[in-house]
N, C-alpha and C. Protein backbone atom coordinates (compact mmCIF):
# COMPACT_ATOMS: atom_id res chain seq x y z
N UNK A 1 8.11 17.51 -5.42
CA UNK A 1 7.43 18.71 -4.94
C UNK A 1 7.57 18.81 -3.43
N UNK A 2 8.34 19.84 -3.13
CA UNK A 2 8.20 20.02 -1.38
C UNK A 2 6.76 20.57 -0.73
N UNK A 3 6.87 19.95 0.17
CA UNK A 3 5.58 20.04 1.31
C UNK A 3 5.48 22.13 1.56
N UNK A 4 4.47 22.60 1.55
CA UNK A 4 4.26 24.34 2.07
C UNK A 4 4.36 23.88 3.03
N UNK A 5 5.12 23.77 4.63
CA UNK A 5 4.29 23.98 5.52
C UNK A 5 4.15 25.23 6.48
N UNK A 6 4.20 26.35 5.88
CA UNK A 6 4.03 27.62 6.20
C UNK A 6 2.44 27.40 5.64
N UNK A 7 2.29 27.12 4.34
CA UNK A 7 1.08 27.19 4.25
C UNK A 7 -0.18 26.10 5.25
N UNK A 8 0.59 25.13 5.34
CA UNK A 8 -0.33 23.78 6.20
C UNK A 8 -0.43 24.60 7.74
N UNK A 9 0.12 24.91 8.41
CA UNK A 9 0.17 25.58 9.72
C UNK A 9 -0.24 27.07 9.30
N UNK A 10 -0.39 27.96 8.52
CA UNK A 10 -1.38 28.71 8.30
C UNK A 10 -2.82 28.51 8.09
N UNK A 11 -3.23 27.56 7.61
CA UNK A 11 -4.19 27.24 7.21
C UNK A 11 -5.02 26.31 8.72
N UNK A 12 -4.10 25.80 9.82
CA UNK A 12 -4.41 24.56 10.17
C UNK A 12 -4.67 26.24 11.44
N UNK A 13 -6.17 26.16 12.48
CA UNK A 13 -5.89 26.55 13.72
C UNK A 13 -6.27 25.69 14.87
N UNK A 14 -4.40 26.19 15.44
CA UNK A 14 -4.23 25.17 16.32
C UNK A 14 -5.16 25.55 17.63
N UNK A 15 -5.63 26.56 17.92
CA UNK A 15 -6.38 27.12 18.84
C UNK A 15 -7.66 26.47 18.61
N UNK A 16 -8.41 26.37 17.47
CA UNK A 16 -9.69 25.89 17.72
C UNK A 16 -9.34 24.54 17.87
N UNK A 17 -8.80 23.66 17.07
CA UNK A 17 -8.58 22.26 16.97
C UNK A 17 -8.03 21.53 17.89
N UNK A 18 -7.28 22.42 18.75
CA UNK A 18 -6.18 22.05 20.02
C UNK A 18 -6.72 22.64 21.19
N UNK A 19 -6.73 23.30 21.72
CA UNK A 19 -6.33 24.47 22.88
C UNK A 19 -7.84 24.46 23.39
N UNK A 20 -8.22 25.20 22.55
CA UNK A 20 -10.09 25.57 23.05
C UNK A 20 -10.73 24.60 23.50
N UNK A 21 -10.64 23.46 23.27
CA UNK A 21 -11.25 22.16 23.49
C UNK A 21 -11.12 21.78 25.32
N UNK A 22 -9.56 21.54 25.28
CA UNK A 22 -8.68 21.81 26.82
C UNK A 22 -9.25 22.77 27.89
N UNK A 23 -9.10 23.85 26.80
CA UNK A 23 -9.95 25.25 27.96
C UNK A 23 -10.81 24.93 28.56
N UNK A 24 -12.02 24.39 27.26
CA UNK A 24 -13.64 24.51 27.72
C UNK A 24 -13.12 23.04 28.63
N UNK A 25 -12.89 22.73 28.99
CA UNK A 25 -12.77 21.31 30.17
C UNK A 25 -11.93 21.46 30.97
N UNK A 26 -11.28 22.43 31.25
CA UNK A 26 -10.59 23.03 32.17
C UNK A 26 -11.17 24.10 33.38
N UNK A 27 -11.78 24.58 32.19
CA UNK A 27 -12.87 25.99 33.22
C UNK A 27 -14.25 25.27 33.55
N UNK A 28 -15.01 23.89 33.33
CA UNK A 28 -15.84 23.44 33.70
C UNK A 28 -15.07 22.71 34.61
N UNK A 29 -13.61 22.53 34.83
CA UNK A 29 -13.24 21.65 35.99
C UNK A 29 -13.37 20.44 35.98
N UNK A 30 -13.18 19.58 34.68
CA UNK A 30 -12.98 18.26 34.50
C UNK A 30 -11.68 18.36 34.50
N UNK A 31 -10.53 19.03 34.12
CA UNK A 31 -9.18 18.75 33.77
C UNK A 31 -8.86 20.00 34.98
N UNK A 32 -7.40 19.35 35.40
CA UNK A 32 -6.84 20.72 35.72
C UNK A 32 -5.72 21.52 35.35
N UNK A 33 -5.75 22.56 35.80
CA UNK A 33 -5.44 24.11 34.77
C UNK A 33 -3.85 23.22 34.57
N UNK A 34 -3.71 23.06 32.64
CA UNK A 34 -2.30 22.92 32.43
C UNK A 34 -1.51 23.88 31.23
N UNK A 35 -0.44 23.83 30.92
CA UNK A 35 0.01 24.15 29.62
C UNK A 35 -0.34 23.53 28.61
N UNK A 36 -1.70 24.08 27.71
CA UNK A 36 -1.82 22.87 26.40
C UNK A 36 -0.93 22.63 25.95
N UNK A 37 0.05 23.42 25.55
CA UNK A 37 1.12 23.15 24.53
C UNK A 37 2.13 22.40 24.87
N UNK A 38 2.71 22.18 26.10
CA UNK A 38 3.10 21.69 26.71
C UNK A 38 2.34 19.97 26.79
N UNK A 39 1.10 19.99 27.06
CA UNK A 39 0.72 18.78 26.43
C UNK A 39 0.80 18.44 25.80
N UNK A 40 0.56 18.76 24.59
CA UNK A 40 0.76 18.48 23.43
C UNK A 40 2.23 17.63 22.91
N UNK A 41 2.88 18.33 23.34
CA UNK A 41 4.20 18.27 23.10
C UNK A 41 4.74 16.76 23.87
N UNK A 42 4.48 16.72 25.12
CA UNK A 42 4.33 15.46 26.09
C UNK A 42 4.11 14.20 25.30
N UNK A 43 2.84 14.44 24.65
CA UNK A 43 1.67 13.62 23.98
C UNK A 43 2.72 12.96 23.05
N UNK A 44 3.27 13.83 22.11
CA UNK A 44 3.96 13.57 20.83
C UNK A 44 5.02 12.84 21.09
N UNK A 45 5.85 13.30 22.18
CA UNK A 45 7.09 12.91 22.55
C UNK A 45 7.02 11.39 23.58
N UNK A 46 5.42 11.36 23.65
CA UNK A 46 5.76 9.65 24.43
C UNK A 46 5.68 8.65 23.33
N UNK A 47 4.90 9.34 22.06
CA UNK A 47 4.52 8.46 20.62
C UNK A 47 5.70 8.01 19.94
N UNK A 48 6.56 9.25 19.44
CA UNK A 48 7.16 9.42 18.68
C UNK A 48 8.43 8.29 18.67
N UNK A 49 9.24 7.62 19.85
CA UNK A 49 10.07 6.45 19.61
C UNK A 49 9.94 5.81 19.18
N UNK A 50 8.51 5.15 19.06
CA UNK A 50 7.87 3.97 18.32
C UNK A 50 8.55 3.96 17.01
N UNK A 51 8.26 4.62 16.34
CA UNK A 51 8.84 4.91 15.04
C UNK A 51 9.83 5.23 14.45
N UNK A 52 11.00 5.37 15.46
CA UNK A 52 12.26 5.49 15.51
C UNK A 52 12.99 3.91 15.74
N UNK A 53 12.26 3.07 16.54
CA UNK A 53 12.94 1.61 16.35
C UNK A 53 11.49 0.63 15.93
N UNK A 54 10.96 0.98 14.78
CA UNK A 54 10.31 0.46 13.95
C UNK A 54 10.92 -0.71 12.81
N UNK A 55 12.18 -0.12 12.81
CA UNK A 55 13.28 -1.16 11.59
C UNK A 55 13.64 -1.63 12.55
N UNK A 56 14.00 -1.82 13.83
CA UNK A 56 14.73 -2.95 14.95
C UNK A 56 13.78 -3.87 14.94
N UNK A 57 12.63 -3.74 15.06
CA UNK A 57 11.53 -5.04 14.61
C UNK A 57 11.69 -5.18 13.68
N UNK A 58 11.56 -5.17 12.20
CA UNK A 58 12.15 -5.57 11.27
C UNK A 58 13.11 -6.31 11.56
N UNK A 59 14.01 -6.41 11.99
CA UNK A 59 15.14 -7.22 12.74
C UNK A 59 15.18 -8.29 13.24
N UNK A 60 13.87 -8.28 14.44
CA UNK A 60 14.19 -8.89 15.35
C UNK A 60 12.86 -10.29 15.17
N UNK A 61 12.17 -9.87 14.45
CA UNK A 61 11.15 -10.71 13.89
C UNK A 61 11.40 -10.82 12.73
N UNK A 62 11.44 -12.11 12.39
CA UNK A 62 12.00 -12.75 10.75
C UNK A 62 10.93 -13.50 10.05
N UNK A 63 9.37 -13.51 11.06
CA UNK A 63 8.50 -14.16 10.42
C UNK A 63 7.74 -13.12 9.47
N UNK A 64 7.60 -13.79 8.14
CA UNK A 64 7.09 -12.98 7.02
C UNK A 64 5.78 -12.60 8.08
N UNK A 65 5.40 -11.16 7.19
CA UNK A 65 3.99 -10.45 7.60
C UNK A 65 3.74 -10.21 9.34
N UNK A 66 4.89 -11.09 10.36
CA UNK A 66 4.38 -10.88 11.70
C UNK A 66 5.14 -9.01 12.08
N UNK A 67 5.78 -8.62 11.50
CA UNK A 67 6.48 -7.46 12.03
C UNK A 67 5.29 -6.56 11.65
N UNK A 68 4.54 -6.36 10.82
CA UNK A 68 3.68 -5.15 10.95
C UNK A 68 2.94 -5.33 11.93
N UNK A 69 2.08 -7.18 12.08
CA UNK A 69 1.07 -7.34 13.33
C UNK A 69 1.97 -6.49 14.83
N UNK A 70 3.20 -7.39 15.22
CA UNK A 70 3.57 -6.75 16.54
C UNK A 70 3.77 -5.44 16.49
N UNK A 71 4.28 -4.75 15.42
CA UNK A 71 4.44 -3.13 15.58
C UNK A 71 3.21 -2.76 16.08
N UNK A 72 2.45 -2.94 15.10
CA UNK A 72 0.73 -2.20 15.00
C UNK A 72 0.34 -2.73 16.72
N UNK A 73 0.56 -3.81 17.20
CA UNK A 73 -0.07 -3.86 18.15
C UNK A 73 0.89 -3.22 19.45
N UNK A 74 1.62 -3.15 19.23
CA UNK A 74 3.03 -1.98 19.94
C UNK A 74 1.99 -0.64 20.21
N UNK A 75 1.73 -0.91 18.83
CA UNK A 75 1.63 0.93 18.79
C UNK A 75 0.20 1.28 19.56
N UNK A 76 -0.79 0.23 19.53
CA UNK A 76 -2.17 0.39 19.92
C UNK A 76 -2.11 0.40 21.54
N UNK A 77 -1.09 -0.29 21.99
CA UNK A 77 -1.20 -0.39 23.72
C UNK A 77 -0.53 0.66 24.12
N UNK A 78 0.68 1.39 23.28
CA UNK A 78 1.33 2.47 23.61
C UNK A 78 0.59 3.45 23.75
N UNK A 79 -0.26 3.87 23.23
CA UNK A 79 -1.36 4.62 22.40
C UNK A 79 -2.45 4.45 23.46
N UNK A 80 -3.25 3.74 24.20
CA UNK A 80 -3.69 3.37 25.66
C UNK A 80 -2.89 3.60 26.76
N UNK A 81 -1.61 3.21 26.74
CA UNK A 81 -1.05 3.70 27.51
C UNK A 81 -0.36 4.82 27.68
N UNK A 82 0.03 5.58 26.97
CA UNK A 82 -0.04 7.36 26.85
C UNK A 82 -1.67 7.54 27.69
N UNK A 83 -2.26 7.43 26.49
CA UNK A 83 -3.83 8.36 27.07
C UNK A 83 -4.11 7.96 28.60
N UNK A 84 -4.24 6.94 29.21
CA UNK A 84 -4.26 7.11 30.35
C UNK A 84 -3.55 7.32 31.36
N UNK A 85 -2.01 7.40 31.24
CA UNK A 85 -1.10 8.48 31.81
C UNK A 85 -1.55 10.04 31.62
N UNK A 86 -1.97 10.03 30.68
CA UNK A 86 -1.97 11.78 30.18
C UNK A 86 -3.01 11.90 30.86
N UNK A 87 -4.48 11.50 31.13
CA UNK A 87 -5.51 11.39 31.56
C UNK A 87 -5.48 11.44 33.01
N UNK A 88 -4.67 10.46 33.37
CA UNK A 88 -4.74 10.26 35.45
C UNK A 88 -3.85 11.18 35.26
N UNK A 89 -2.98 12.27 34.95
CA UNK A 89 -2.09 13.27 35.30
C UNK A 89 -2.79 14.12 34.97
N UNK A 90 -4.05 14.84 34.28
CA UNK A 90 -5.01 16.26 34.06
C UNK A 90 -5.95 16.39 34.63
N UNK A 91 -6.44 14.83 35.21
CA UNK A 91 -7.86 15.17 35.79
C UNK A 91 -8.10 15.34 37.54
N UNK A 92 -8.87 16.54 37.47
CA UNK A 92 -8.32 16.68 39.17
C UNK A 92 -8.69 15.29 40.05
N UNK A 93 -8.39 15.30 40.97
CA UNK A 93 -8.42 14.30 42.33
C UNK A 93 -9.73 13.69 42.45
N UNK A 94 -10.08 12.37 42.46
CA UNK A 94 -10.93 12.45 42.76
C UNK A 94 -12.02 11.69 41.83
N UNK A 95 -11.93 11.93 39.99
CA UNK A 95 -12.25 11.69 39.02
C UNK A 95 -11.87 10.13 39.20
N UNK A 96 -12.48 9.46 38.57
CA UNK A 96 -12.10 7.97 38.08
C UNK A 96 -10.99 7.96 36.63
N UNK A 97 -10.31 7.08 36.84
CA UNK A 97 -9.48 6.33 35.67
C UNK A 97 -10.51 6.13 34.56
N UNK A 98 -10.01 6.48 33.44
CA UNK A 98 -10.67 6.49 32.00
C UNK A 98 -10.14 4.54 31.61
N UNK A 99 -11.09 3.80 31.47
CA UNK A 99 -11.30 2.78 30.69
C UNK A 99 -10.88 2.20 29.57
């Protein structure tokens, strides 16, 4: 059975779930004024390699069960380290580093 996803992205709004959120913290002046979508997109595209050399670990680690631990933990510091790139690059001057 193929995936609708005319129907999943009809159904899904990206404006309330995405965008509006950004706004309202944008116009209170915690963030400053960006392209959500453009974030978004940023966001995805610093994630998304991970999972593209996911089978090179497979590879490169031959100990049974350790390749999911190092991926998974790959993925958790990547995942920290996105957000607080993305974070010290939206928030105006001045704000502290997120934790």
């Amino acid at each position: 059975m193929l995936l609708d996803f005319k129907g999943i992205i009809k159904n899904l709004d990206m404006k309330e779930i995405f965008l509006l959120p950004f706004k309202k913290e944008i116009k209170k002046g915690r963030l400053k004024k960006i392209n959500v979508i453009q974030l978004f997109i940023s966001i995805v595209s610093q994630m998304a390699p991970l999972f593209f050399v996911k089978d090179m670990f497979k590879d490169m680690i031959k100990i049974p069960g350790m390749q999911k631990l190092v991926f998974n933990k790959l993925v958790k510091n990547r995942k920290k380290f996105v957000i607080d790139l993305i974070l010290n690059g939206i928030k105006p001057a001045g704000n502290k580093q997120r934790r």
